[in-house]
C-alpha atoms as a PDB file:
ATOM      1  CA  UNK A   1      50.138 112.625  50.327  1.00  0.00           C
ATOM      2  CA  UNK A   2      50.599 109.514  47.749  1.00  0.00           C
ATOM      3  CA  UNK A   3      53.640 108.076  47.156  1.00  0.00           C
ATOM      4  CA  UNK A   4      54.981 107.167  44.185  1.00  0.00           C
ATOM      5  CA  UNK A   5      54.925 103.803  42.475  1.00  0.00           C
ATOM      6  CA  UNK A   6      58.637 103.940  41.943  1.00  0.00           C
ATOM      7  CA  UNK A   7      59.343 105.510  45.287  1.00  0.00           C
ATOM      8  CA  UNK A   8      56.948 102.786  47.181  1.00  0.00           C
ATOM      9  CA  UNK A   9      59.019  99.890  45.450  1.00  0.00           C
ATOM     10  CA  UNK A  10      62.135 101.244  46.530  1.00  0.00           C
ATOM     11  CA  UNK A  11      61.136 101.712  49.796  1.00  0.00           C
ATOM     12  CA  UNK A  12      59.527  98.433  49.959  1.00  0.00           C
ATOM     13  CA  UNK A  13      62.326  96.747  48.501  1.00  0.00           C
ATOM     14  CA  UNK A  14      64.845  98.256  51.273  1.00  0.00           C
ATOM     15  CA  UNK A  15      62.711  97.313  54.156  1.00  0.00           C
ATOM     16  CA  UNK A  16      62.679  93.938  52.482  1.00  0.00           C
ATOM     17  CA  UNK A  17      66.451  93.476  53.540  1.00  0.00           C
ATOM     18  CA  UNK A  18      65.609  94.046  56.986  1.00  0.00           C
ATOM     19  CA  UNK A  19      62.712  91.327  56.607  1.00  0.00           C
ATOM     20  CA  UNK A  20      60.376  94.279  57.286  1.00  0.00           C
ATOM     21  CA  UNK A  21      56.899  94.071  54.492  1.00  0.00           C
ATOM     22  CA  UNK A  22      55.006  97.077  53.383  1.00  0.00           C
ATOM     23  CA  UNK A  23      51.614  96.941  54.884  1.00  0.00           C
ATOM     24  CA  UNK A  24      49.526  94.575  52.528  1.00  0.00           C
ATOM     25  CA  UNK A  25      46.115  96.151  51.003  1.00  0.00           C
ATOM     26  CA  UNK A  26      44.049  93.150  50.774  1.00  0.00           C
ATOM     27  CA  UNK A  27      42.050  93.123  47.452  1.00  0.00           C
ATOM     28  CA  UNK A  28      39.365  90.376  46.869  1.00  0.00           C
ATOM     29  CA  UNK A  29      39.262  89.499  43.319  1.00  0.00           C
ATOM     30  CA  UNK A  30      37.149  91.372  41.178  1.00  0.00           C
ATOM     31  CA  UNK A  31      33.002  90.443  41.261  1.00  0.00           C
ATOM     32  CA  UNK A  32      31.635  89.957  37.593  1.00  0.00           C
ATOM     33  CA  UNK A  33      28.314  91.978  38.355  1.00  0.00           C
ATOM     34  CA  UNK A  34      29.303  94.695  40.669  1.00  0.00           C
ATOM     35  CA  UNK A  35      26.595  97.837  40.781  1.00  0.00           C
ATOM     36  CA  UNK A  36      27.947 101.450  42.037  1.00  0.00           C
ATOM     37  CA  UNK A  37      26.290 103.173  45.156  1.00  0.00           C
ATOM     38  CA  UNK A  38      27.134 106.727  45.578  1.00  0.00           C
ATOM     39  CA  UNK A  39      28.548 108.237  49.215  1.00  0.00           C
ATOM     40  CA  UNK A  40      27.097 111.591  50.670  1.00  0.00           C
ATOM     41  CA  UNK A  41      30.907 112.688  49.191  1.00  0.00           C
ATOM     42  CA  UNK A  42      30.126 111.910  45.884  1.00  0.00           C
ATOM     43  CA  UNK A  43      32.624 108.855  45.329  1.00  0.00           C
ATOM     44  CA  UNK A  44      31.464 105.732  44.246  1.00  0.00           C
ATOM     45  CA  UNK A  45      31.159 102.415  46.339  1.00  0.00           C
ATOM     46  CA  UNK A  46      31.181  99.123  44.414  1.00  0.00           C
ATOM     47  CA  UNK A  47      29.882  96.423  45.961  1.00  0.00           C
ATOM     48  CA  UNK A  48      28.352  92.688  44.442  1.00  0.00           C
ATOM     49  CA  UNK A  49      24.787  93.070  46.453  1.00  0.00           C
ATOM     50  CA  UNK A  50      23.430  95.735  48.987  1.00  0.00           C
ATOM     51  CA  UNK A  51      23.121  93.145  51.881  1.00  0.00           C
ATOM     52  CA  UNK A  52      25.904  91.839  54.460  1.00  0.00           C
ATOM     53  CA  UNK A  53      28.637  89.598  53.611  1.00  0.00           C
ATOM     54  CA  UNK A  54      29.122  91.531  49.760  1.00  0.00           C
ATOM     55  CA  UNK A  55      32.438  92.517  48.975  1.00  0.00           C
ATOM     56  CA  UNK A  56      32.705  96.218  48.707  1.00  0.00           C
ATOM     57  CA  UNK A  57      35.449  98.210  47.115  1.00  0.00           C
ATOM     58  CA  UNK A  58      36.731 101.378  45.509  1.00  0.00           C
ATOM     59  CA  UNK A  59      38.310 101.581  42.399  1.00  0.00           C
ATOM     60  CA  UNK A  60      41.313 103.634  42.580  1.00  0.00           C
ATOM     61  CA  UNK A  61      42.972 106.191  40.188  1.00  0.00           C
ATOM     62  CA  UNK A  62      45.403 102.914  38.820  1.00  0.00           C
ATOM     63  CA  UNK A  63      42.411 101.062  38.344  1.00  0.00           C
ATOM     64  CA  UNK A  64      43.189  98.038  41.095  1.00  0.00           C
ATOM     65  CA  UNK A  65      40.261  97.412  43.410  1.00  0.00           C
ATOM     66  CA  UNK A  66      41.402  98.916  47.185  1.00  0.00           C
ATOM     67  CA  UNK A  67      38.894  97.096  49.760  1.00  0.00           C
ATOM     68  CA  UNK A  68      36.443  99.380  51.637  1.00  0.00           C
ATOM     69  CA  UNK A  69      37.645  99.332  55.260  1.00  0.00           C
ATOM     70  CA  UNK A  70      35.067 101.939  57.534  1.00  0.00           C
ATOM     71  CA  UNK A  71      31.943 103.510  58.138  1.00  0.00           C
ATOM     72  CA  UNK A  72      29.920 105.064  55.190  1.00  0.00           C
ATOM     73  CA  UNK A  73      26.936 107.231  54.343  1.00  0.00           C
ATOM     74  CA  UNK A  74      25.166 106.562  51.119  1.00  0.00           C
ATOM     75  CA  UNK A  75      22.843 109.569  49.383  1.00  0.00           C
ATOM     76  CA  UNK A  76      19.646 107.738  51.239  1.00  0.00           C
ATOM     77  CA  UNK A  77      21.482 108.139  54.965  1.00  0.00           C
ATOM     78  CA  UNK A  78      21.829 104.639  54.498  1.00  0.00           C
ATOM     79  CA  UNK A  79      25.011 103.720  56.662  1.00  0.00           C
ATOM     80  CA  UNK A  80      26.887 100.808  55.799  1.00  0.00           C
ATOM     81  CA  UNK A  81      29.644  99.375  57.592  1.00  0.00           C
ATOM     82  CA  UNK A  82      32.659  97.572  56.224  1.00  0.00           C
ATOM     83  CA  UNK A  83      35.303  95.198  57.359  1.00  0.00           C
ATOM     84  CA  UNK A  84      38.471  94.481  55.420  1.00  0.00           C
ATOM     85  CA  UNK A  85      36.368  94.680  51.888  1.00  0.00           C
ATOM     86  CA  UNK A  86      33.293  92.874  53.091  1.00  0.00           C
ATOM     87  CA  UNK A  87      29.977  94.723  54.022  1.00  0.00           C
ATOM     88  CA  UNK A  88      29.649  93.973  58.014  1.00  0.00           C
ATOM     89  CA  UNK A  89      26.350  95.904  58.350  1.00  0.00           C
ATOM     90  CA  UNK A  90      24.057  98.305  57.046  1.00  0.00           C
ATOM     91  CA  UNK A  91      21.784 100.513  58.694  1.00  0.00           C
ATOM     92  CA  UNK A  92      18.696 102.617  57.556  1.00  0.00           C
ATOM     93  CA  UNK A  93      18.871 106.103  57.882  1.00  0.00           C
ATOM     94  CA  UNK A  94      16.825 106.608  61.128  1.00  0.00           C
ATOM     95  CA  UNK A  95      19.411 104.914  62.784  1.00  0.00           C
ATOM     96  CA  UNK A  96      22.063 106.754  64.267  1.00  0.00           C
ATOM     97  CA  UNK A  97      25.700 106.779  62.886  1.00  0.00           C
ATOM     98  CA  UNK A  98      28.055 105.476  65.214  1.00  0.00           C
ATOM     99  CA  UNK A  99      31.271 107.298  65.155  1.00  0.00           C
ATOM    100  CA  UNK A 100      33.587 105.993  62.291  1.00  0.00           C
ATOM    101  CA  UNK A 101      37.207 104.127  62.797  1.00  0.00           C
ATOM    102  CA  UNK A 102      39.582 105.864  60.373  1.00  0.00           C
ATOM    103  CA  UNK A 103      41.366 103.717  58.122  1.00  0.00           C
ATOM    104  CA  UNK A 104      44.949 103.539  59.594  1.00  0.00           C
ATOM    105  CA  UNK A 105      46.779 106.536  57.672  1.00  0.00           C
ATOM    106  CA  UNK A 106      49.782 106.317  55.511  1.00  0.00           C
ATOM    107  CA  UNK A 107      51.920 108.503  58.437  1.00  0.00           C
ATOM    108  CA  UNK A 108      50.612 105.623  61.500  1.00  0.00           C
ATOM    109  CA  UNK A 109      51.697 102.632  58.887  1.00  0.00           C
ATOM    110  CA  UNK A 110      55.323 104.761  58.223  1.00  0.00           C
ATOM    111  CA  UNK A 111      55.423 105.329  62.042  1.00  0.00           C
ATOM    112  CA  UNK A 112      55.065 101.119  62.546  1.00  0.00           C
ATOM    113  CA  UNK A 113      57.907 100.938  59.531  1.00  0.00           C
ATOM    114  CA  UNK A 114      60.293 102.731  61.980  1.00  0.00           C
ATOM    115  CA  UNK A 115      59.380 101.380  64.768  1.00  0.00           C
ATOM    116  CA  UNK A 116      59.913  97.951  63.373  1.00  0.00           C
ATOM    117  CA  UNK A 117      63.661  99.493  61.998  1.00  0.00           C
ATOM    118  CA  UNK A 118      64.610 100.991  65.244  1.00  0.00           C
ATOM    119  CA  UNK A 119      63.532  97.231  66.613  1.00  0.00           C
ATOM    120  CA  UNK A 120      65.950  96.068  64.171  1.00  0.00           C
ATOM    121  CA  UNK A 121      68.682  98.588  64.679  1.00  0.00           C
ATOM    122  CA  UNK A 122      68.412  97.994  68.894  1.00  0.00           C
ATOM    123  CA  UNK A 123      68.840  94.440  67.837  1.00  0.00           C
ATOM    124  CA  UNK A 124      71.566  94.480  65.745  1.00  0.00           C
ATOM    125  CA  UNK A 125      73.300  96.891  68.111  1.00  0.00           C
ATOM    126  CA  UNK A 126      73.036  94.166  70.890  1.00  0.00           C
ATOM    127  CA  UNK A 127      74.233  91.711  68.808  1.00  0.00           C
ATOM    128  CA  UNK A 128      76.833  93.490  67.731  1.00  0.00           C
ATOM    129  CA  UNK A 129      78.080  94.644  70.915  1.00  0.00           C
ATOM    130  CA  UNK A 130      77.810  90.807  72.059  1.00  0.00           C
ATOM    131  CA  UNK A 131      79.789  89.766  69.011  1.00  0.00           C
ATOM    132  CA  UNK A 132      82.594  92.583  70.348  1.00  0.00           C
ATOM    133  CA  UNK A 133      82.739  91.380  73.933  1.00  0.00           C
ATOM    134  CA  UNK A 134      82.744  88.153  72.231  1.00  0.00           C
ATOM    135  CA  UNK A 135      85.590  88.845  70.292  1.00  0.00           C
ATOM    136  CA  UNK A 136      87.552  90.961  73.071  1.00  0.00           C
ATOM    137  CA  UNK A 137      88.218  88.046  75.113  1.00  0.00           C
ATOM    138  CA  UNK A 138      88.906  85.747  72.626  1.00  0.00           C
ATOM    139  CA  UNK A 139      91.770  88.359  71.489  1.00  0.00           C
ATOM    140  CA  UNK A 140      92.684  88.635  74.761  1.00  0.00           C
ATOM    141  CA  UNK A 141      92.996  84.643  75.639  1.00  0.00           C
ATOM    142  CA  UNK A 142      95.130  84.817  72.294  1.00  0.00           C
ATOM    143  CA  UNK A 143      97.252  87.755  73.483  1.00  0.00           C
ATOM    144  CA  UNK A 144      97.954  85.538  76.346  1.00  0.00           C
ATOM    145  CA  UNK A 145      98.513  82.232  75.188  1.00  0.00           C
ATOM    146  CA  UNK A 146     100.610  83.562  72.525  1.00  0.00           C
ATOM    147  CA  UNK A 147     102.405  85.324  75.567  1.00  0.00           C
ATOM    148  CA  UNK A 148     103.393  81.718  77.601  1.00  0.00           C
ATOM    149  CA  UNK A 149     103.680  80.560  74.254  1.00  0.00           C
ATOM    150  CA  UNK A 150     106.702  82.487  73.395  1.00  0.00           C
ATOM    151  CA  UNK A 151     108.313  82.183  76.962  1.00  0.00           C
ATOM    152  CA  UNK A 152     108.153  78.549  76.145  1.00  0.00           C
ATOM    153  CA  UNK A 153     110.100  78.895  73.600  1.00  0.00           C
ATOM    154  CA  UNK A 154     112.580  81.709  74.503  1.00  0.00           C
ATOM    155  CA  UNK A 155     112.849  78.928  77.475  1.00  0.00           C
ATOM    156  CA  UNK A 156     113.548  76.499  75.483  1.00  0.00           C
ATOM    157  CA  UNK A 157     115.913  78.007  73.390  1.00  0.00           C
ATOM    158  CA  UNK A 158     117.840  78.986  76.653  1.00  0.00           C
ATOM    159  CA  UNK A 159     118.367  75.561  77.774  1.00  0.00           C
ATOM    160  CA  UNK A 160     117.958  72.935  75.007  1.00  0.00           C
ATOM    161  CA  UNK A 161     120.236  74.960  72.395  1.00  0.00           C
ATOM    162  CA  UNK A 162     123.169  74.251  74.997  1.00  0.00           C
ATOM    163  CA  UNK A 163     125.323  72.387  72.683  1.00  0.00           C
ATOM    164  CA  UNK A 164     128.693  70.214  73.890  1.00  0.00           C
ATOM    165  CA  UNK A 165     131.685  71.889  72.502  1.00  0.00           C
ATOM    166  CA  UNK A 166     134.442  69.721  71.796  1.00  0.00           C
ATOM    167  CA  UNK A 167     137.526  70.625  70.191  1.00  0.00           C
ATOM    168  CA  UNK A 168     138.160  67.451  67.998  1.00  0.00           C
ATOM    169  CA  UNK A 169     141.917  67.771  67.963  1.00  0.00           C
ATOM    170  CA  UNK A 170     142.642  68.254  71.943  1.00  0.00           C
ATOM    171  CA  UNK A 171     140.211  65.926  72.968  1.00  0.00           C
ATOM    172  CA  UNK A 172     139.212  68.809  75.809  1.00  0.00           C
ATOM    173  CA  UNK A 173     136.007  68.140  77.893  1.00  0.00           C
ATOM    174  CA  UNK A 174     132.510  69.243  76.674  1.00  0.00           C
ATOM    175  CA  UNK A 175     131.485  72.431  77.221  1.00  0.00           C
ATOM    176  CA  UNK A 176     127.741  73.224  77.565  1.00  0.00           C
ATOM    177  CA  UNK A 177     126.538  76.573  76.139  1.00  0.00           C
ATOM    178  CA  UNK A 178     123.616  78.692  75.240  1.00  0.00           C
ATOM    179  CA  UNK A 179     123.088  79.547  71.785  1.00  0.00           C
ATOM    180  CA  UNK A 180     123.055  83.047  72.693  1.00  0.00           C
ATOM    181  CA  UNK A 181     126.377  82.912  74.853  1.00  0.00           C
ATOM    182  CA  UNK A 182     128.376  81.329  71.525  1.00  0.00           C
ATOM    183  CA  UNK A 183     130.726  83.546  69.490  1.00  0.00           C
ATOM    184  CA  UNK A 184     130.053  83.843  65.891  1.00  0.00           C
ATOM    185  CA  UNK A 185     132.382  82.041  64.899  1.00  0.00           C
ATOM    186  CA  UNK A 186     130.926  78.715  66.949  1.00  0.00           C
ATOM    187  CA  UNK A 187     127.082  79.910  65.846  1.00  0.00           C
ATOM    188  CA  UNK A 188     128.347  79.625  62.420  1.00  0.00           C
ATOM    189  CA  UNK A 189     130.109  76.035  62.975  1.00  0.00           C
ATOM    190  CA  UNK A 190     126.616  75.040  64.532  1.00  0.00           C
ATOM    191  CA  UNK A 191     124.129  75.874  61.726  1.00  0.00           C
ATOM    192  CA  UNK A 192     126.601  74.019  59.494  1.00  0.00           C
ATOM    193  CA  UNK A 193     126.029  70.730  61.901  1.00  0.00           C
ATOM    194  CA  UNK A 194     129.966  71.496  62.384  1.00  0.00           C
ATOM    195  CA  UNK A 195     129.477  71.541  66.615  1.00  0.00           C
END
């Protein structure tokens, strides 16, 4: 099953976000004088020269070049062997076949795609689990320091707001008292700087 042009571009340009590439199909550039060999299938081979080191390719349905990556059998029984695009070997027919390497298949290179997204998924799952535990105590210390913080100040409220209460007219002695033990009356004196 083929996919799509549109379909592999948006897949390919999700995985990008995750830094993930689409398997790369390495294409050499196209050889001026390129002759055609036919495969005991019937498809056509193109490769530059029938000796080793030629690039060999097949010309798919879009036109673009895909490199010849296996084990093939000419008309003749001729075998020849290629490597990323490039004839490794060839073989005369007397010689027997050795068993051909598949191509890796369109389901193993989706099966590495989510393997390399689960990778990504365990590690941002780590991360953000660090980044929690991370966070936790740092809330925590907070809770806390904002905890002595306020007894500090409830403290300090307690003692330093104990004003001197002086009655100006009967010259009576100073009286120390909380903020919180003054009547109205005096609270309202002291946030007018009256006491």
């Amino acid at each position: 099953m083929e996919l799509s042009e549109k379909a592999k571009n948006a897949v390919a340009s999700y995985l990008a976000k995750f830094g993930i590439d689409l398997p790369a199909k390495k294409v050499d550039a196209p050889v001026a004088k390129l002759e055609d060999v036919k495969l005991m299938d019937g498809t056509m081979l193109s490769v530059d020269k029938m000796e080793v080191g030629s690039p060999a390719t097949f010309t798919g349905a879009d036109g673009v070049p895909v490199p010849a990556n296996a084990t093939y059998e000419l008309e003749d029984g001729t075998m020849i062997v290629c490597v990323e695009g490039v004839v490794t070997e060839i073989k005369p027919k007397d010689v027997e076949a050795p068993v051909e390497k598949p191509a890796p298949s369109e389901e193993s290179e989706m099966k590495a795609i989510l393997s390399k997204l689960s990778e990504r998924l365990d590690t941002i799952e780590k991360n953000s689990l660090a980044s929690k535990t991370t966070l936790e105590a740092e809330l925590s210390e907070t809770k806390q320091g904002l905890g002595i913080a306020l007894s500090a100040i409830k403290e300090f409220n307690d003692s330093s707001v104990a004003l001197s209460l002086e009655s100006k007219n009967k010259g009576q002695k100073k009286v120390a008292k909380s903020y919180e033990e003054m009547s109205n009356h005096e609270k309202m004196l002291f946030n007018k700087g009256k006491l």
